[in-house]
Every structure is written in C-alpha cells, then in structure tokens.
PDB file of N, CA and C in Angstrom:
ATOM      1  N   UNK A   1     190.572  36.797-153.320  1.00  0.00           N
ATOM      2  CA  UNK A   1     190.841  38.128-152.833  1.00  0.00           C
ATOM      3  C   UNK A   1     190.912  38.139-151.306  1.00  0.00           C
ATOM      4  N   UNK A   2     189.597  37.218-150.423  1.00  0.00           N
ATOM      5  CA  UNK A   2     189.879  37.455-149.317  1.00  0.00           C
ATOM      6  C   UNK A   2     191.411  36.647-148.454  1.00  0.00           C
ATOM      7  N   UNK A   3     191.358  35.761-149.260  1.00  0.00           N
ATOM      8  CA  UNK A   3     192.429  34.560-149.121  1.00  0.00           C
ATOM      9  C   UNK A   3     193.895  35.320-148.858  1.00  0.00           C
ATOM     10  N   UNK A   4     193.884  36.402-150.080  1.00  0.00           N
ATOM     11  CA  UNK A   4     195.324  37.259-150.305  1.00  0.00           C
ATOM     12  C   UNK A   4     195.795  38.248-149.129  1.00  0.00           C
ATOM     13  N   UNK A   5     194.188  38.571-148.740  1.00  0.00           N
ATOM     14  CA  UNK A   5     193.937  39.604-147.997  1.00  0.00           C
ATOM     15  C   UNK A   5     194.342  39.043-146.367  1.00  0.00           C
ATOM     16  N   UNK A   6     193.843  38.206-146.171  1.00  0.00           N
ATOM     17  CA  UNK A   6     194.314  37.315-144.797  1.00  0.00           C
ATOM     18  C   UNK A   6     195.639  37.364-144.906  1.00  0.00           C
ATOM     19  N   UNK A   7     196.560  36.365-145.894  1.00  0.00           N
ATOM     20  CA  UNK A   7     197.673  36.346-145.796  1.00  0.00           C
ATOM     21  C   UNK A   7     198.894  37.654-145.530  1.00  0.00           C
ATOM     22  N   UNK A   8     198.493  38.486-146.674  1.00  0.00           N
ATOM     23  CA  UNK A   8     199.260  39.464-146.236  1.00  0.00           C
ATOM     24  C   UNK A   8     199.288  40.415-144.951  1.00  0.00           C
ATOM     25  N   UNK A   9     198.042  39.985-144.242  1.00  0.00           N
ATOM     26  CA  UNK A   9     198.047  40.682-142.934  1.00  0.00           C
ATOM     27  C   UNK A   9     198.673  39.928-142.099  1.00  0.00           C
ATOM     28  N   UNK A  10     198.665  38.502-142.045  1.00  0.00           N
ATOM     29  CA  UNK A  10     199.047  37.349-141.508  1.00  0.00           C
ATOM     30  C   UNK A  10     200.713  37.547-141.657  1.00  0.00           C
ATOM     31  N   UNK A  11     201.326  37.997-142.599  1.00  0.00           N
ATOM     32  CA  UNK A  11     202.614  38.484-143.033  1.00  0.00           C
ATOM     33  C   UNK A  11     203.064  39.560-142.495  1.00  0.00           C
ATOM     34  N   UNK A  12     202.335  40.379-142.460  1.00  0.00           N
ATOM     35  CA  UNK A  12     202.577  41.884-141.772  1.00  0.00           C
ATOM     36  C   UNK A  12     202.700  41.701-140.234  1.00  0.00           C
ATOM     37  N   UNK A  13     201.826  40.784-140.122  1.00  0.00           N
ATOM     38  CA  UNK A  13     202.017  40.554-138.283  1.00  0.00           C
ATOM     39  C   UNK A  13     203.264  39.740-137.920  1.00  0.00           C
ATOM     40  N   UNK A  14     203.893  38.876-139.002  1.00  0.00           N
ATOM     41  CA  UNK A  14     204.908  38.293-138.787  1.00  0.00           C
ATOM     42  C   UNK A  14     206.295  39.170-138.966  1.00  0.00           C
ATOM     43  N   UNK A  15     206.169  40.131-139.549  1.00  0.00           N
ATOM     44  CA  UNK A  15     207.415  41.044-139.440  1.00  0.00           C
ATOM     45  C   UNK A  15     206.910  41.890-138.342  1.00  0.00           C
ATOM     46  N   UNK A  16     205.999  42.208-138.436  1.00  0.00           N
ATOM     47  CA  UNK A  16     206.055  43.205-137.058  1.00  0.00           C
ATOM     48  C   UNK A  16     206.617  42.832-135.913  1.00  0.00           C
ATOM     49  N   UNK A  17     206.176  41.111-135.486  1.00  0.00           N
ATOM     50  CA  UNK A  17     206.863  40.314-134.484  1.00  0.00           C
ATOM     51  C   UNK A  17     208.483  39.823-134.724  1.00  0.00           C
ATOM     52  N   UNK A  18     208.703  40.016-135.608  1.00  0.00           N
ATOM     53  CA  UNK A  18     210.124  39.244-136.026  1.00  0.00           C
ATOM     54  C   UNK A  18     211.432  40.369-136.220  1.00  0.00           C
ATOM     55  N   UNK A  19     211.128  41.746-136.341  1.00  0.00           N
ATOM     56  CA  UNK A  19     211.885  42.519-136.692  1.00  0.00           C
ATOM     57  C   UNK A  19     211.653  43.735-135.622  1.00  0.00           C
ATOM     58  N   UNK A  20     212.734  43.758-134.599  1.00  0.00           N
ATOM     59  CA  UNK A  20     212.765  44.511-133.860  1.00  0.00           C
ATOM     60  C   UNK A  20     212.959  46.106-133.726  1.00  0.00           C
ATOM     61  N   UNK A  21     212.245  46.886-133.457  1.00  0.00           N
ATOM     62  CA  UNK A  21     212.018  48.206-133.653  1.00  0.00           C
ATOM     63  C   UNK A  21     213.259  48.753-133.509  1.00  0.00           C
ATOM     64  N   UNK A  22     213.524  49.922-134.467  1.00  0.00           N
ATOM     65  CA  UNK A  22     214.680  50.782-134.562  1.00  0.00           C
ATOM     66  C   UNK A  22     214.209  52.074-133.174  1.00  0.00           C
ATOM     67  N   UNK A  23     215.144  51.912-132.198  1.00  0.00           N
ATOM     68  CA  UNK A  23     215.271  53.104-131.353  1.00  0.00           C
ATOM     69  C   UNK A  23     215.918  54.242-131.730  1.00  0.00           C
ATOM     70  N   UNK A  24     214.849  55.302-131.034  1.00  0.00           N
ATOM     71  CA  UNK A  24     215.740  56.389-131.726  1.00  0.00           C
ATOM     72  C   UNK A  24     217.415  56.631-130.498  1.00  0.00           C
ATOM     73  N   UNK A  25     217.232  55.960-129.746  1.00  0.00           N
ATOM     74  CA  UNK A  25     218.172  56.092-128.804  1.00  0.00           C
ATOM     75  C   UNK A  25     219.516  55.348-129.031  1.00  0.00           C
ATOM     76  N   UNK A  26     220.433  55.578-128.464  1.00  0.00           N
ATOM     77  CA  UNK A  26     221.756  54.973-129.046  1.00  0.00           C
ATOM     78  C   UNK A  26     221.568  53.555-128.071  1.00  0.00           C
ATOM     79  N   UNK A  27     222.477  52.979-129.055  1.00  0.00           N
ATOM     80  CA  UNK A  27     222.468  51.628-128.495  1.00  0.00           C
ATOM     81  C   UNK A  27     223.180  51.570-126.963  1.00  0.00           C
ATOM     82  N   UNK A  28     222.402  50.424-126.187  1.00  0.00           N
ATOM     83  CA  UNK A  28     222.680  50.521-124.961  1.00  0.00           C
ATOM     84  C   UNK A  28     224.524  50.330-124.050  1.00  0.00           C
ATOM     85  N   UNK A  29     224.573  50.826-124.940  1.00  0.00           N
ATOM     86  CA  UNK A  29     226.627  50.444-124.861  1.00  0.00           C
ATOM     87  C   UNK A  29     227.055  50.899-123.429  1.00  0.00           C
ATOM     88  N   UNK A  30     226.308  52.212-122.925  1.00  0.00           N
ATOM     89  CA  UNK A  30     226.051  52.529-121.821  1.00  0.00           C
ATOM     90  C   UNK A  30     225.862  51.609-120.448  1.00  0.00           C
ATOM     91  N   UNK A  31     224.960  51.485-120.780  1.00  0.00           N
ATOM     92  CA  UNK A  31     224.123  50.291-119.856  1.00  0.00           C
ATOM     93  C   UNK A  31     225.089  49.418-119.560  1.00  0.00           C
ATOM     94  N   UNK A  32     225.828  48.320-120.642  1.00  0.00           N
ATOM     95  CA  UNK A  32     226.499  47.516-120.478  1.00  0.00           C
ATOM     96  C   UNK A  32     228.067  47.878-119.714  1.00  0.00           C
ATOM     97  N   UNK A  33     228.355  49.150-120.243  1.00  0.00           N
ATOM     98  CA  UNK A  33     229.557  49.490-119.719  1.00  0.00           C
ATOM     99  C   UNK A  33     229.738  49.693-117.833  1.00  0.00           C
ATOM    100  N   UNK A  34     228.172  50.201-117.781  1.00  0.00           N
ATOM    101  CA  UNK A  34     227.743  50.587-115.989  1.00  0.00           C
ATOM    102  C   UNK A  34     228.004  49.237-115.503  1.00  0.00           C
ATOM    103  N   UNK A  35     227.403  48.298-116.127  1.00  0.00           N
ATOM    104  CA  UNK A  35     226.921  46.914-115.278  1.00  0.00           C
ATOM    105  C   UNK A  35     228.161  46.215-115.659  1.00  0.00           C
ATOM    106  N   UNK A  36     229.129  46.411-116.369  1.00  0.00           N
ATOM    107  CA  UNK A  36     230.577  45.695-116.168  1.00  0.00           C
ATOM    108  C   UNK A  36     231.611  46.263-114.973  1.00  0.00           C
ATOM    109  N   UNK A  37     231.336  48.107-115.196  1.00  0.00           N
ATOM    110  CA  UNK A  37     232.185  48.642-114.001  1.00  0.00           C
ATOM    111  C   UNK A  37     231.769  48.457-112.607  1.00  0.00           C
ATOM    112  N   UNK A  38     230.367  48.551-112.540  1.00  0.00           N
ATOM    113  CA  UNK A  38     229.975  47.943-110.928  1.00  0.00           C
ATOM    114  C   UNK A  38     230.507  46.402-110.633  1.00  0.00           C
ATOM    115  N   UNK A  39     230.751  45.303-111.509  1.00  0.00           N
ATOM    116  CA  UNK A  39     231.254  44.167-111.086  1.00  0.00           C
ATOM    117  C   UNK A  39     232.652  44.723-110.864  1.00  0.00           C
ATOM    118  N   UNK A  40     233.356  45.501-111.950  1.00  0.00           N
ATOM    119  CA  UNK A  40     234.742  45.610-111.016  1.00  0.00           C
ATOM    120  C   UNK A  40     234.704  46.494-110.093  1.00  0.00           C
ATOM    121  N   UNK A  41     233.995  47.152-109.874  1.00  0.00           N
ATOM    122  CA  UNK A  41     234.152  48.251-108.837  1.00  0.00           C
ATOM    123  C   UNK A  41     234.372  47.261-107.914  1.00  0.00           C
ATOM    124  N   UNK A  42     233.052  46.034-107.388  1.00  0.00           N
ATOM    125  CA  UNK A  42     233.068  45.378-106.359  1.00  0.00           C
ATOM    126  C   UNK A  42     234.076  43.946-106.299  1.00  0.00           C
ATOM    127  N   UNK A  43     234.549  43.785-107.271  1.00  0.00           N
ATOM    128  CA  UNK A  43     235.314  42.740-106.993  1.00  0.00           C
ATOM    129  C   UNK A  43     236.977  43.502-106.748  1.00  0.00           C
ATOM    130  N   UNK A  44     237.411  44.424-107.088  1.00  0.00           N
ATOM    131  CA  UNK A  44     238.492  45.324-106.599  1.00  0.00           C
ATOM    132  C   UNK A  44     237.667  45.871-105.417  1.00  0.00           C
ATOM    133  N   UNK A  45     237.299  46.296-104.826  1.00  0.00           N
ATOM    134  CA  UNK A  45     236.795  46.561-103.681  1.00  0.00           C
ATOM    135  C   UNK A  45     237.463  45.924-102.450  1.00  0.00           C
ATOM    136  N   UNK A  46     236.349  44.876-102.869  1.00  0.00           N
ATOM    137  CA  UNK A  46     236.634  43.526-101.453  1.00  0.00           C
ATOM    138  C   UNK A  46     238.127  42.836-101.937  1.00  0.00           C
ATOM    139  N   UNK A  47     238.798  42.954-102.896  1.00  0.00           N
ATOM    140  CA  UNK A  47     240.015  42.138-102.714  1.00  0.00           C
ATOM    141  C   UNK A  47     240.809  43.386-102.024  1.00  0.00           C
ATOM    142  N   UNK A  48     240.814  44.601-102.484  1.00  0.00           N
ATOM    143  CA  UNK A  48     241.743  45.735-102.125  1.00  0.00           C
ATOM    144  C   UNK A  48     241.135  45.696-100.358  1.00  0.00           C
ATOM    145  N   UNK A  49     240.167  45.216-100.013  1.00  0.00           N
ATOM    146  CA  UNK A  49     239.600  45.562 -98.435  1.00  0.00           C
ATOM    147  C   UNK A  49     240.071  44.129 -97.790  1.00  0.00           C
ATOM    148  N   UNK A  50     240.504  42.966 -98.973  1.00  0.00           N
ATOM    149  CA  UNK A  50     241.071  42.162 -97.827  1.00  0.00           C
ATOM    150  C   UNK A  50     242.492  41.975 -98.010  1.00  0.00           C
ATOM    151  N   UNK A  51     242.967  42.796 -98.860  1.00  0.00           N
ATOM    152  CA  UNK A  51     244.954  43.134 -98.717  1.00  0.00           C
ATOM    153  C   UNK A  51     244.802  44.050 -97.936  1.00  0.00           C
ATOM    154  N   UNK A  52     244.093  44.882 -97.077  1.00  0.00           N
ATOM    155  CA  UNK A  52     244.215  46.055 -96.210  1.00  0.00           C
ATOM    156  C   UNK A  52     243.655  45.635 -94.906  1.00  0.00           C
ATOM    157  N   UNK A  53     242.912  44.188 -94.953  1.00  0.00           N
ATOM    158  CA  UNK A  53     242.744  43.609 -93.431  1.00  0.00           C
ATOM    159  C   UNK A  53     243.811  42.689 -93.327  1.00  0.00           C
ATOM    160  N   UNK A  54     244.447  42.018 -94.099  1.00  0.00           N
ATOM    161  CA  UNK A  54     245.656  40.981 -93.785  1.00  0.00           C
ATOM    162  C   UNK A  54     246.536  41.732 -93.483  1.00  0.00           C
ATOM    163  N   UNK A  55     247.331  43.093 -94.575  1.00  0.00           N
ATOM    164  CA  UNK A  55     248.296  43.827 -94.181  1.00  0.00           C
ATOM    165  C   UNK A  55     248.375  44.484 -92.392  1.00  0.00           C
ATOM    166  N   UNK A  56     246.746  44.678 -92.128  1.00  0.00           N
ATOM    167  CA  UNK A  56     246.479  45.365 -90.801  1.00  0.00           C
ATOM    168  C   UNK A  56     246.918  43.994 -89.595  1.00  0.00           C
ATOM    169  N   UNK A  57     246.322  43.079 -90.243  1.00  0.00           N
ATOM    170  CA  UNK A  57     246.753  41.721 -89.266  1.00  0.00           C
ATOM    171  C   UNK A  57     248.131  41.713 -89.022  1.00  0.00           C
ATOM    172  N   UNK A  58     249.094  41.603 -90.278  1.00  0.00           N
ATOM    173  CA  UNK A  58     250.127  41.687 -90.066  1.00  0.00           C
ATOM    174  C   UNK A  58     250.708  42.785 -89.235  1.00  0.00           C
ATOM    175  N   UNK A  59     250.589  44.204 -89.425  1.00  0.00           N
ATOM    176  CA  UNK A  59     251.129  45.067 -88.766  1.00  0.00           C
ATOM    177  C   UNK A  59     251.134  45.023 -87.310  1.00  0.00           C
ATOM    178  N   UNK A  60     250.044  44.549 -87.109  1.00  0.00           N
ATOM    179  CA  UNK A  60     249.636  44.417 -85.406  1.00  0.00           C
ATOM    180  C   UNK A  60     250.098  43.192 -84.957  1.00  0.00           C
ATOM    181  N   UNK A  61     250.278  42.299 -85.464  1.00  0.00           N
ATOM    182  CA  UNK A  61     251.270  41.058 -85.431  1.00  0.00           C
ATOM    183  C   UNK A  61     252.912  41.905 -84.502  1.00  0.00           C
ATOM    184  N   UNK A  62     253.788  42.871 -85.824  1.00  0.00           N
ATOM    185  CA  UNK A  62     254.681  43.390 -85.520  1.00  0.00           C
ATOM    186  C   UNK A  62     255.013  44.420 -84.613  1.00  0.00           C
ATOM    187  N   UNK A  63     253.841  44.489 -83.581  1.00  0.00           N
ATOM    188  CA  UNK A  63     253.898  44.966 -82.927  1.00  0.00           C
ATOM    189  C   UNK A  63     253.693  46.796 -83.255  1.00  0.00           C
ATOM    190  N   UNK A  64     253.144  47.000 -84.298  1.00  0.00           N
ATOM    191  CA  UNK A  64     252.190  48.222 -84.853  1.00  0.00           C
ATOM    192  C   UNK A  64     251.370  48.762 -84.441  1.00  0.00           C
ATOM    193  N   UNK A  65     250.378  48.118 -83.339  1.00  0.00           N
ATOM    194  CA  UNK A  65     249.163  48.165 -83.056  1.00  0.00           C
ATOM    195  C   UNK A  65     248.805  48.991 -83.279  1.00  0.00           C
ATOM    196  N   UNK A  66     248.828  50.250 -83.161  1.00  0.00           N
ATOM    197  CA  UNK A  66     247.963  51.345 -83.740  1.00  0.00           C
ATOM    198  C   UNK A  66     247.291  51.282 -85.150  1.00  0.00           C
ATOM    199  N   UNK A  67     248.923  51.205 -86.140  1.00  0.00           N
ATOM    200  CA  UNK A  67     248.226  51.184 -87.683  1.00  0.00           C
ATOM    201  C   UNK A  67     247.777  50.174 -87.643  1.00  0.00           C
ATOM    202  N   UNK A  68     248.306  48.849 -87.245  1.00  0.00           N
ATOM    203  CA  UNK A  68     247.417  47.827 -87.240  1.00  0.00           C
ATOM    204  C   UNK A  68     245.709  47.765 -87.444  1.00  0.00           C
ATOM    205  N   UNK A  69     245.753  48.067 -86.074  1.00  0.00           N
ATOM    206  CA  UNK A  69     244.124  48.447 -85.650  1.00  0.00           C
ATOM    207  C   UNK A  69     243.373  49.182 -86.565  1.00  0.00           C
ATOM    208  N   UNK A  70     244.040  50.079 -87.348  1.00  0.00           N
ATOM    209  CA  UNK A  70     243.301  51.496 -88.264  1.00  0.00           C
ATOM    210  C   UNK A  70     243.174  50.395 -89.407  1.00  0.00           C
ATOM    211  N   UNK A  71     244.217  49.632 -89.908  1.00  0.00           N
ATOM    212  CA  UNK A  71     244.104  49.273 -91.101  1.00  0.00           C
ATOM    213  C   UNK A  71     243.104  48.247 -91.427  1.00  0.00           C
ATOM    214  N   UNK A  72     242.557  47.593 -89.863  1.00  0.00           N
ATOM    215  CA  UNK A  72     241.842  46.391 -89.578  1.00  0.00           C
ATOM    216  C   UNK A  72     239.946  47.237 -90.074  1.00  0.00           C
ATOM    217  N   UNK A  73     240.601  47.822 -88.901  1.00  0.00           N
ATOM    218  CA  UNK A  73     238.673  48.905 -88.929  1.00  0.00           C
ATOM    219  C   UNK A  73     238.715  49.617 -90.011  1.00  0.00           C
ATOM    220  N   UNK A  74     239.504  49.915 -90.960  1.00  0.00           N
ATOM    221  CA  UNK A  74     239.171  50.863 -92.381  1.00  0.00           C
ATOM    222  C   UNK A  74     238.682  49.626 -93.385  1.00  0.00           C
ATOM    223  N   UNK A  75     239.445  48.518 -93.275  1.00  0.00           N
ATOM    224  CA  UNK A  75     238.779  47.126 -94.231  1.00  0.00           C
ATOM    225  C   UNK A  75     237.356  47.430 -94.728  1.00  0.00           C
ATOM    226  N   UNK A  76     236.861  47.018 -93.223  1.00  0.00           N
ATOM    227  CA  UNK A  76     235.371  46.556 -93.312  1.00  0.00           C
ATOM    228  C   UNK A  76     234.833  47.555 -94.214  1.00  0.00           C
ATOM    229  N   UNK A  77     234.840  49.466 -93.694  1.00  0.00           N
ATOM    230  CA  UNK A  77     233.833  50.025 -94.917  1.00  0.00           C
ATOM    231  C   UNK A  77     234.618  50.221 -96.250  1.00  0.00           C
ATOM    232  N   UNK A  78     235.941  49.849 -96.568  1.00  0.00           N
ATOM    233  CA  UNK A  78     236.029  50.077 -98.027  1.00  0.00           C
ATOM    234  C   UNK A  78     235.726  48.817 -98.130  1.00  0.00           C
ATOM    235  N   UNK A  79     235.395  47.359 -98.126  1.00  0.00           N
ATOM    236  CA  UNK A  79     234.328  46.280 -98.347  1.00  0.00           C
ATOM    237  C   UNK A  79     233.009  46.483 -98.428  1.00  0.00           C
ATOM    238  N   UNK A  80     232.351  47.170 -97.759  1.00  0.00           N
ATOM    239  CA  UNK A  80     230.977  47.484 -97.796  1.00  0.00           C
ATOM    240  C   UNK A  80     230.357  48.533 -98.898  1.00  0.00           C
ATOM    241  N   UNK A  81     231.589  49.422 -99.139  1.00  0.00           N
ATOM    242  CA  UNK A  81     231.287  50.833-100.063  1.00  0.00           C
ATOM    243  C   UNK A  81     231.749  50.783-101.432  1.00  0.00           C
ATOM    244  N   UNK A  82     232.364  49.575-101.261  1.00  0.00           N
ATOM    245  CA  UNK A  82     232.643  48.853-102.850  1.00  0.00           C
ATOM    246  C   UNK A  82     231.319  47.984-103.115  1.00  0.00           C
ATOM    247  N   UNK A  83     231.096  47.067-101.874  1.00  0.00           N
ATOM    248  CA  UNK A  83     229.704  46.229-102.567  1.00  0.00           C
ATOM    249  C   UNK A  83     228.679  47.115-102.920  1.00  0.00           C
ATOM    250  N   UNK A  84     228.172  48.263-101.738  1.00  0.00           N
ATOM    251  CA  UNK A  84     227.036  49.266-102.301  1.00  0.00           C
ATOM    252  C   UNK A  84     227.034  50.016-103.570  1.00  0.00           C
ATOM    253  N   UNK A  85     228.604  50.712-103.649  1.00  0.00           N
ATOM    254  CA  UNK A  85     228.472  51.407-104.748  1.00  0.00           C
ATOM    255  C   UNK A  85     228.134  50.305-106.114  1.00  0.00           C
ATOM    256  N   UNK A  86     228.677  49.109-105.925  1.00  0.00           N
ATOM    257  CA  UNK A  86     228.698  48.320-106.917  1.00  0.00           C
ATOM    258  C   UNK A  86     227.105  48.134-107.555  1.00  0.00           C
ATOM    259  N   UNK A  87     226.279  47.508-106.152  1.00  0.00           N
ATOM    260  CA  UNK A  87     224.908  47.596-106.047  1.00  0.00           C
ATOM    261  C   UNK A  87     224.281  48.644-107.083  1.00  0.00           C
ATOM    262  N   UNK A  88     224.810  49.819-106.619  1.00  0.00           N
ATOM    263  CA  UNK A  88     223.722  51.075-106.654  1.00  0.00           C
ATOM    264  C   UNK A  88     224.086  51.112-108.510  1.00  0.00           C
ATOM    265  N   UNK A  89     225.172  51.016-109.085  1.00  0.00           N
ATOM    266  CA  UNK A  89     225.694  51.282-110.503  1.00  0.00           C
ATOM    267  C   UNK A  89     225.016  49.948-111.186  1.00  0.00           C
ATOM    268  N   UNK A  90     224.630  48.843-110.429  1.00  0.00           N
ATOM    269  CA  UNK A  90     223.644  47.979-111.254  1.00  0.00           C
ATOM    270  C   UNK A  90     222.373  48.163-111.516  1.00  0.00           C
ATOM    271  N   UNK A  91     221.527  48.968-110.148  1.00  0.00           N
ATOM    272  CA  UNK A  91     220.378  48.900-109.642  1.00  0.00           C
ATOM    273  C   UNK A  91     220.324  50.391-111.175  1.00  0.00           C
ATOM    274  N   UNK A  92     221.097  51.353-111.283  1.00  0.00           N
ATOM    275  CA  UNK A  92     221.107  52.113-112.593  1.00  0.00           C
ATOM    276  C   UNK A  92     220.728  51.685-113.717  1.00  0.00           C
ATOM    277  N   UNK A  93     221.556  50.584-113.741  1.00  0.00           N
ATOM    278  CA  UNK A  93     221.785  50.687-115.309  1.00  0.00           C
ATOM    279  C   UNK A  93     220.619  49.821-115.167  1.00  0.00           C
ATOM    280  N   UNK A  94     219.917  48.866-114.557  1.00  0.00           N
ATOM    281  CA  UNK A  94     218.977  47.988-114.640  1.00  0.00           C
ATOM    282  C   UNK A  94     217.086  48.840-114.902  1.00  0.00           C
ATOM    283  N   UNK A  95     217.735  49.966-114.126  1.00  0.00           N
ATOM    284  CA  UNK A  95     216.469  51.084-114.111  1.00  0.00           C
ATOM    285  C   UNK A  95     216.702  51.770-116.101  1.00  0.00           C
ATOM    286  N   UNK A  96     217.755  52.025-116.357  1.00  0.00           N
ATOM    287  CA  UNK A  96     217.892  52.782-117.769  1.00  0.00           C
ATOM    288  C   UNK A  96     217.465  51.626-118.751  1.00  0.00           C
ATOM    289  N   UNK A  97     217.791  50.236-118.643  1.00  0.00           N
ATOM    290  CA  UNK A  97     217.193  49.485-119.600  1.00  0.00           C
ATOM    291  C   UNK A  97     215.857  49.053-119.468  1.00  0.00           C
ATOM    292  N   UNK A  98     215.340  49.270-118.145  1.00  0.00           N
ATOM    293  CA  UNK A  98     214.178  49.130-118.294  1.00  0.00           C
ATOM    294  C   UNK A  98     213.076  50.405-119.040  1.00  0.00           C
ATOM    295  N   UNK A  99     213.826  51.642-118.801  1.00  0.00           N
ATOM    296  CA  UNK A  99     212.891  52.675-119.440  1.00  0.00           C
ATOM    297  C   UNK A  99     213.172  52.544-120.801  1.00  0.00           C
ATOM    298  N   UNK A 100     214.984  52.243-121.464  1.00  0.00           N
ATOM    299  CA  UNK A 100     214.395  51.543-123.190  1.00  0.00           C
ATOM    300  C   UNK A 100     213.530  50.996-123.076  1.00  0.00           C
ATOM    301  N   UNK A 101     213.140  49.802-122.657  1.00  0.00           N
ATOM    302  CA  UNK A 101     212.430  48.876-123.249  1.00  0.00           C
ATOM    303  C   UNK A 101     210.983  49.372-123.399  1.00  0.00           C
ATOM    304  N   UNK A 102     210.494  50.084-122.117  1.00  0.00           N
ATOM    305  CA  UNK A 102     209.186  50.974-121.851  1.00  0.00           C
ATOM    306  C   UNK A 102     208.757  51.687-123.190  1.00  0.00           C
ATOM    307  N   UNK A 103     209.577  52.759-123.036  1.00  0.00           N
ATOM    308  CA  UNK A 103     210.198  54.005-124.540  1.00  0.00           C
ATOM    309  C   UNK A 103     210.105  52.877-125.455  1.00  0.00           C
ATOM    310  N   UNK A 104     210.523  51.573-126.004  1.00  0.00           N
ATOM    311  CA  UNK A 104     210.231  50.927-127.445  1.00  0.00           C
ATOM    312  C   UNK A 104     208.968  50.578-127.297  1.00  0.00           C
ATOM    313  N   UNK A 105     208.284  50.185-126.413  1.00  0.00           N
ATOM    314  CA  UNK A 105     206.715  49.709-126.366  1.00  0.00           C
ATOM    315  C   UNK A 105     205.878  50.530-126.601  1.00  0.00           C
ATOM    316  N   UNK A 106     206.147  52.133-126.362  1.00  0.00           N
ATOM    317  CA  UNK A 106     205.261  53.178-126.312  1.00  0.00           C
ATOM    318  C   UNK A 106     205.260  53.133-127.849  1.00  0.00           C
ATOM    319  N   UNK A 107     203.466  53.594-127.930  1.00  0.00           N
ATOM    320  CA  UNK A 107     203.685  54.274-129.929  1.00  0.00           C
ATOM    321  C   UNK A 107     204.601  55.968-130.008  1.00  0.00           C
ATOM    322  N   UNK A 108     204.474  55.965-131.297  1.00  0.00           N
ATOM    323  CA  UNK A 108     205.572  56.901-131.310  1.00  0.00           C
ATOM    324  C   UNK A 108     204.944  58.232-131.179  1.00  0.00           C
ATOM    325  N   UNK A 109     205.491  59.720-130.584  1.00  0.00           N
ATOM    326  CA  UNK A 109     204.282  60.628-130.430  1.00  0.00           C
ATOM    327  C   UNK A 109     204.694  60.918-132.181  1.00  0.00           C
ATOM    328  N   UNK A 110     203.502  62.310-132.139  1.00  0.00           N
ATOM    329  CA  UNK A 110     203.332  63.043-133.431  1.00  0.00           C
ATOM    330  C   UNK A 110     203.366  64.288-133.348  1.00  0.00           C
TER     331      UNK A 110
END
C-alpha cells in the first residue's frame, strides 16, 4: 500500500513536470510577431539610411550641395530611429513574455 502510494505521487510529480500548463492567454503569436518586426524595422532602417547617405554623397558629388548635405545629415537619425525603435519593440515583447511566464508560475486565483 505504501509502495503504491509513493509511486503514484512519484507519477503525479512527473506529469506535473513534464506537461506544460495550459494558459489562459492566447498563444504568444504576438510576441513573436513584435520581435520579427523590430528586426525588420532595423534592418530596413539602416539599409534605407545608407541608400540616403550614398544618394546624398552622390548629389553633392554633382554639384547639389545643398540636397546633398540634407540628404547626408537626415541619414544618420533615420539610422539611429530605426535601431531604437527596433530596440524599444524588442525590449516589449521581451517584457510581455516575461510576464507570461510570471502569470504561468503564479497559482491560479479563486
């Protein structure tokens, strides 16, 4: 009896560990979708910020200088405001999967 009694608790602890809790929350499809668009946000970013510093090179090459110059100094912050925003839409979604995971650890209220 006690033998049975061990085991099946010994069993119970093994599904408890082996079978991952049903959230009541939707699956994180979210999450994943944030942390794919911040990589493109930032990799269109900086390529679109360095076709708009070469184009500026060029212009001022042709004797443009004005747009030149504008197109040179606008580069840098659409490079920078693509990497941040990119940043900030990871630093999100990294904060929302961490409160799932929190929210699955908690017991459940009543």
């Amino acid at each position: 009896m006690v033998i049975e009694k061990n085991q099946s608790v010994m069993i119970q602890k093994d599904l408890e560990e082996n079978i991952e809790p049903q959230s009541q929350y939707p699956t994180r499809g979210v999450e994943k979708f944030l942390s794919g668009m911040s990589s493109l946000v930032q990799v269109v970013g900086v390529i679109f910020g360095i076709v708009i510093f070469i184009w500026g090179v060029i212009l001022t090459e042709q004797s443009r200088d004005a747009l030149g110059v504008g197109l040179v100094i606008l580069s840098i912050p659409v490079m920078l405001t693509s990497i941040a925003m990119g940043a900030l839409m990871k630093v999100v979604s990294r904060i929302s999967n961490t409160l799932h995971d929190i929210n699955e650890k908690l017991p459940p209220r009543k």
